[in-house]
C-alpha atoms as a PDB file:
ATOM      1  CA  UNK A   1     -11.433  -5.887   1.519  1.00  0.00           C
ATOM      2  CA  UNK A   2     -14.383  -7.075  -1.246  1.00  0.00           C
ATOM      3  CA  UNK A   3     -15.485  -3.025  -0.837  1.00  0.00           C
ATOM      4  CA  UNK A   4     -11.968  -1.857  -2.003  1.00  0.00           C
ATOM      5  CA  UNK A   5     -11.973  -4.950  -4.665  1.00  0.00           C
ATOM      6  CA  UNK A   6     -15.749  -3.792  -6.105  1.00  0.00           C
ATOM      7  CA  UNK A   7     -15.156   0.079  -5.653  1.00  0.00           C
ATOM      8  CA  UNK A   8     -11.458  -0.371  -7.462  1.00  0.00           C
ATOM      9  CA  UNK A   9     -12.777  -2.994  -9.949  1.00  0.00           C
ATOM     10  CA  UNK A  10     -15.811  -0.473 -10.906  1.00  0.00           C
ATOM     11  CA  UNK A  11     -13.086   1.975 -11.922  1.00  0.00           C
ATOM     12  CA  UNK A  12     -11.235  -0.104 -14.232  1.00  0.00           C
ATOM     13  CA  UNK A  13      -8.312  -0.961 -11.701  1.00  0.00           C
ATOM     14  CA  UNK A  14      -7.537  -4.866 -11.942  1.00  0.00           C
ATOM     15  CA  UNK A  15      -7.045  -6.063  -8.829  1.00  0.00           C
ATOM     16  CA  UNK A  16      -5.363  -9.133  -7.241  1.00  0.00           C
ATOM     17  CA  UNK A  17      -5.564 -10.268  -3.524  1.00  0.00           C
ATOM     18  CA  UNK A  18      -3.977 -11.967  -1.187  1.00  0.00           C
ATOM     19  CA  UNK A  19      -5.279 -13.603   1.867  1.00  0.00           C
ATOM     20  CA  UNK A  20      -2.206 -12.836   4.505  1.00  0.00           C
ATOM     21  CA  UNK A  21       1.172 -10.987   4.501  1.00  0.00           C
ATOM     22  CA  UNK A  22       3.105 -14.175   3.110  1.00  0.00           C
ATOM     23  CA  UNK A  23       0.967 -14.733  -0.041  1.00  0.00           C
ATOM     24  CA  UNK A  24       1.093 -11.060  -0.319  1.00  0.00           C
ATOM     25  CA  UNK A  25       5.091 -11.432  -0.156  1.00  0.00           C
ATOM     26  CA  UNK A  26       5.023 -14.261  -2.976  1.00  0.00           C
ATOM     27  CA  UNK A  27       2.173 -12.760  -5.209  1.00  0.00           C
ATOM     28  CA  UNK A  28       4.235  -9.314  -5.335  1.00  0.00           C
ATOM     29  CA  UNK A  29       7.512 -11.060  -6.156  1.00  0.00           C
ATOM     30  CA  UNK A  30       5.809 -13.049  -8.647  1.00  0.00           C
ATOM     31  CA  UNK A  31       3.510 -10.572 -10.495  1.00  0.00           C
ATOM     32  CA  UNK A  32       5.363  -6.895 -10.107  1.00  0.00           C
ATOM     33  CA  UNK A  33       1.894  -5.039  -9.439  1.00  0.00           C
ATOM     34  CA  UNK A  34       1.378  -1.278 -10.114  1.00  0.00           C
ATOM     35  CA  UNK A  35       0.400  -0.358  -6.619  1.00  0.00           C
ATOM     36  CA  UNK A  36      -0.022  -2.066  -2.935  1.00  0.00           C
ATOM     37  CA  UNK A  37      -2.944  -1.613  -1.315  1.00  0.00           C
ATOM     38  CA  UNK A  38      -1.976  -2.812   2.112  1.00  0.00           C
ATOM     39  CA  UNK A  39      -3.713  -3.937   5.127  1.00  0.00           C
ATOM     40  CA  UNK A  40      -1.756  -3.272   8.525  1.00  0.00           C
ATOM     41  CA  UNK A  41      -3.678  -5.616  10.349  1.00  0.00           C
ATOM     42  CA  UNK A  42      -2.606  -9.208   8.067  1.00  0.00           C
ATOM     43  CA  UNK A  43      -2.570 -12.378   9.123  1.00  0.00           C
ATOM     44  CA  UNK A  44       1.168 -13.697   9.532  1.00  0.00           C
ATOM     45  CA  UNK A  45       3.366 -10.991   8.388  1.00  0.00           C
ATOM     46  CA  UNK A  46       1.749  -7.495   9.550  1.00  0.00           C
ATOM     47  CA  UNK A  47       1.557  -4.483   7.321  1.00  0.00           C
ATOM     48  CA  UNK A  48       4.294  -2.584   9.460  1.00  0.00           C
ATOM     49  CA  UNK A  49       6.687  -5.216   8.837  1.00  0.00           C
ATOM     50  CA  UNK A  50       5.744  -6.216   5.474  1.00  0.00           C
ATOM     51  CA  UNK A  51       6.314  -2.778   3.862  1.00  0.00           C
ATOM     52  CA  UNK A  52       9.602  -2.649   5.302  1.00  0.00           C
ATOM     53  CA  UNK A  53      10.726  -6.035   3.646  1.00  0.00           C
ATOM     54  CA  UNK A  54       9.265  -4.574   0.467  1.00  0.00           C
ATOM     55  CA  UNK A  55      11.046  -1.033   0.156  1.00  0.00           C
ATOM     56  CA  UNK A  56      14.510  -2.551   1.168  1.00  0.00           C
ATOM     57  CA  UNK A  57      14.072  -4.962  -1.655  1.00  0.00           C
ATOM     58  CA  UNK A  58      15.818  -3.814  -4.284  1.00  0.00           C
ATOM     59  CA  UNK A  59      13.142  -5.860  -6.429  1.00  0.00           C
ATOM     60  CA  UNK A  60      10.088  -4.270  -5.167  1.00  0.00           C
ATOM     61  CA  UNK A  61      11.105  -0.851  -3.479  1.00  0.00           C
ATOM     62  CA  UNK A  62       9.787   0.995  -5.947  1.00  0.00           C
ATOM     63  CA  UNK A  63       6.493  -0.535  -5.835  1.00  0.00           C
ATOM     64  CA  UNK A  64       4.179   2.408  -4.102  1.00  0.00           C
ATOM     65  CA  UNK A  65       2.421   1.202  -1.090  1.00  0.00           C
ATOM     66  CA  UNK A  66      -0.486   2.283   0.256  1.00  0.00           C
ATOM     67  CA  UNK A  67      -1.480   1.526   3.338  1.00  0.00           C
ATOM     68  CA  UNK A  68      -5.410   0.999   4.387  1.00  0.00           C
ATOM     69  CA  UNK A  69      -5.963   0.092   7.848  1.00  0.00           C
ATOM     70  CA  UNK A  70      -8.716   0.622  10.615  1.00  0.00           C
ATOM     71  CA  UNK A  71      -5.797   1.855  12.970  1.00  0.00           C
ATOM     72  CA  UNK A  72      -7.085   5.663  13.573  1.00  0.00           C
ATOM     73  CA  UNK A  73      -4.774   7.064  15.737  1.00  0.00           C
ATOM     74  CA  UNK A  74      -2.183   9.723  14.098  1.00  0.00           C
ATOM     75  CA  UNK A  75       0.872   7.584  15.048  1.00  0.00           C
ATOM     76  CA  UNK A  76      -0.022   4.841  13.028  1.00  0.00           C
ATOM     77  CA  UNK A  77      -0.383   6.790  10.019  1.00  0.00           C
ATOM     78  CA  UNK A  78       3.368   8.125  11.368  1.00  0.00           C
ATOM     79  CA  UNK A  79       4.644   4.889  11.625  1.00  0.00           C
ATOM     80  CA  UNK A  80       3.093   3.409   8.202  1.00  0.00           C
ATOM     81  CA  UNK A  81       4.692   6.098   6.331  1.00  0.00           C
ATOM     82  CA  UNK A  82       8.022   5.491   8.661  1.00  0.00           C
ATOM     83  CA  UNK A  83       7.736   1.818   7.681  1.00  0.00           C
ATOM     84  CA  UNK A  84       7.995   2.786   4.386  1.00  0.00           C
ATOM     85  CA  UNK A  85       4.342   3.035   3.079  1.00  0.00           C
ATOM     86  CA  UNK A  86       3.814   5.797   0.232  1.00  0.00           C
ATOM     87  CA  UNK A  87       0.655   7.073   1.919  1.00  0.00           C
ATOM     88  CA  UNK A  88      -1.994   5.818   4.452  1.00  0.00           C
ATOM     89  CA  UNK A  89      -6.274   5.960   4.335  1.00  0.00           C
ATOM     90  CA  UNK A  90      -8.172   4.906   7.166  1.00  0.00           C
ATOM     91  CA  UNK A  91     -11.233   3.132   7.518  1.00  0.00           C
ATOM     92  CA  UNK A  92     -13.790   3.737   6.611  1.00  0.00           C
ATOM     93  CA  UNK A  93     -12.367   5.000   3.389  1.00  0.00           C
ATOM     94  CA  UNK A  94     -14.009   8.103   1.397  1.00  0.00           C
ATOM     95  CA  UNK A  95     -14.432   6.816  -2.193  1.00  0.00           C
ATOM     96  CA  UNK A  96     -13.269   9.839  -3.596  1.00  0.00           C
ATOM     97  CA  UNK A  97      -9.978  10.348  -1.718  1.00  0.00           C
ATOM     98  CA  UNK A  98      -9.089   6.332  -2.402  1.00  0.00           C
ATOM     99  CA  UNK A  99      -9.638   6.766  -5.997  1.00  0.00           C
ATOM    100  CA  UNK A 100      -7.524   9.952  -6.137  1.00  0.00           C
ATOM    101  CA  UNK A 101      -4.606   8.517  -4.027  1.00  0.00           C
ATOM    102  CA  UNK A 102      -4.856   5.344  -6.076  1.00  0.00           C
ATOM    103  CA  UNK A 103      -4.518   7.695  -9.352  1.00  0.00           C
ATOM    104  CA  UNK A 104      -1.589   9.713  -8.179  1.00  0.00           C
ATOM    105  CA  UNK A 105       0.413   6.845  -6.739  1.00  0.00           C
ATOM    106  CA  UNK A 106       0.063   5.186 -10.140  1.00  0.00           C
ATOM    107  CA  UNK A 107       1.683   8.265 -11.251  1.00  0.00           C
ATOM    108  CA  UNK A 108       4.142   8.618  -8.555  1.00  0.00           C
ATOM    109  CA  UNK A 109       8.178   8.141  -9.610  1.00  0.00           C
ATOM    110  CA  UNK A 110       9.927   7.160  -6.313  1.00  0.00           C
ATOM    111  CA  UNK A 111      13.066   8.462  -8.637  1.00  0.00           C
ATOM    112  CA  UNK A 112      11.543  11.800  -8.357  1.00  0.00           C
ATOM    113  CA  UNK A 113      11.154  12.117  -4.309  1.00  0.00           C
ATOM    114  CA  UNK A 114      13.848  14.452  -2.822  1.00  0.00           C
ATOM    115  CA  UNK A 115      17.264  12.643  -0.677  1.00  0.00           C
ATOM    116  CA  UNK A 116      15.160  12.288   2.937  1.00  0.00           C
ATOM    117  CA  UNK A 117      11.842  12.409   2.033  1.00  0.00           C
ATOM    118  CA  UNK A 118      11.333   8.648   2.363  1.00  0.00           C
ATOM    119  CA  UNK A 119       7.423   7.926   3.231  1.00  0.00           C
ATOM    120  CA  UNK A 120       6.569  11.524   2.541  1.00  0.00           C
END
């Protein structure tokens, strides 16, 4: 987690963390953030659950989610975009693809996704 912080931080991203999926829950409700950068494997509240309660919230669906986890195998990447993550990196993450995701889910208007393509 401080590698993501530093590396993000370094290119000009604030960032704001949250020690398990509860404080993650209340910190997003409170503060609206840009972009999720979520751990699957939380304390509490996992990931896979947490991104659910997130993109059926009318509050914070359109909040992109992306989800960072050490979970390698293809079906977890399968079932964080099923559980409603925006995309998925896995550890250990290549600086250059998390910065590039990071930039073009800041850009990314859920409005704009096609009827079906939820998680794509």
């Amino acid at each position: 987690r401080e590698l993501l912080v530093d590396l993000l931080t370094a290119s000009g991203y604030v960032v704001r963390e949250a020690e398990d999926g509860e404080g993650l829950l209340e910190r997003v409700k409170r503060e609206r953030p840009a972009l999720i950068l979520l751990d699957l494997q939380l304390p509490g509240i996992d990931g896979f659950t947490l991104a659910r309660r997130l993109k059926t919230d009318p509050e914070t669906r359109g909040i992109p989610i992306l989800a960072v986890s050490a979970y390698a195998m293809p079906d977890h990447r399968a079932r964080a975009l099923a559980a409603g993550c925006d995309d998925y990196l896995g550890k250990p993450v290549n600086i250059r693809k998390l910065t590039e995701t990071v930039a073009d889910l800041l850009r990314f208007d859920p409005s704009s996704r096609p009827p079906g393509a939820e998680g794509a």
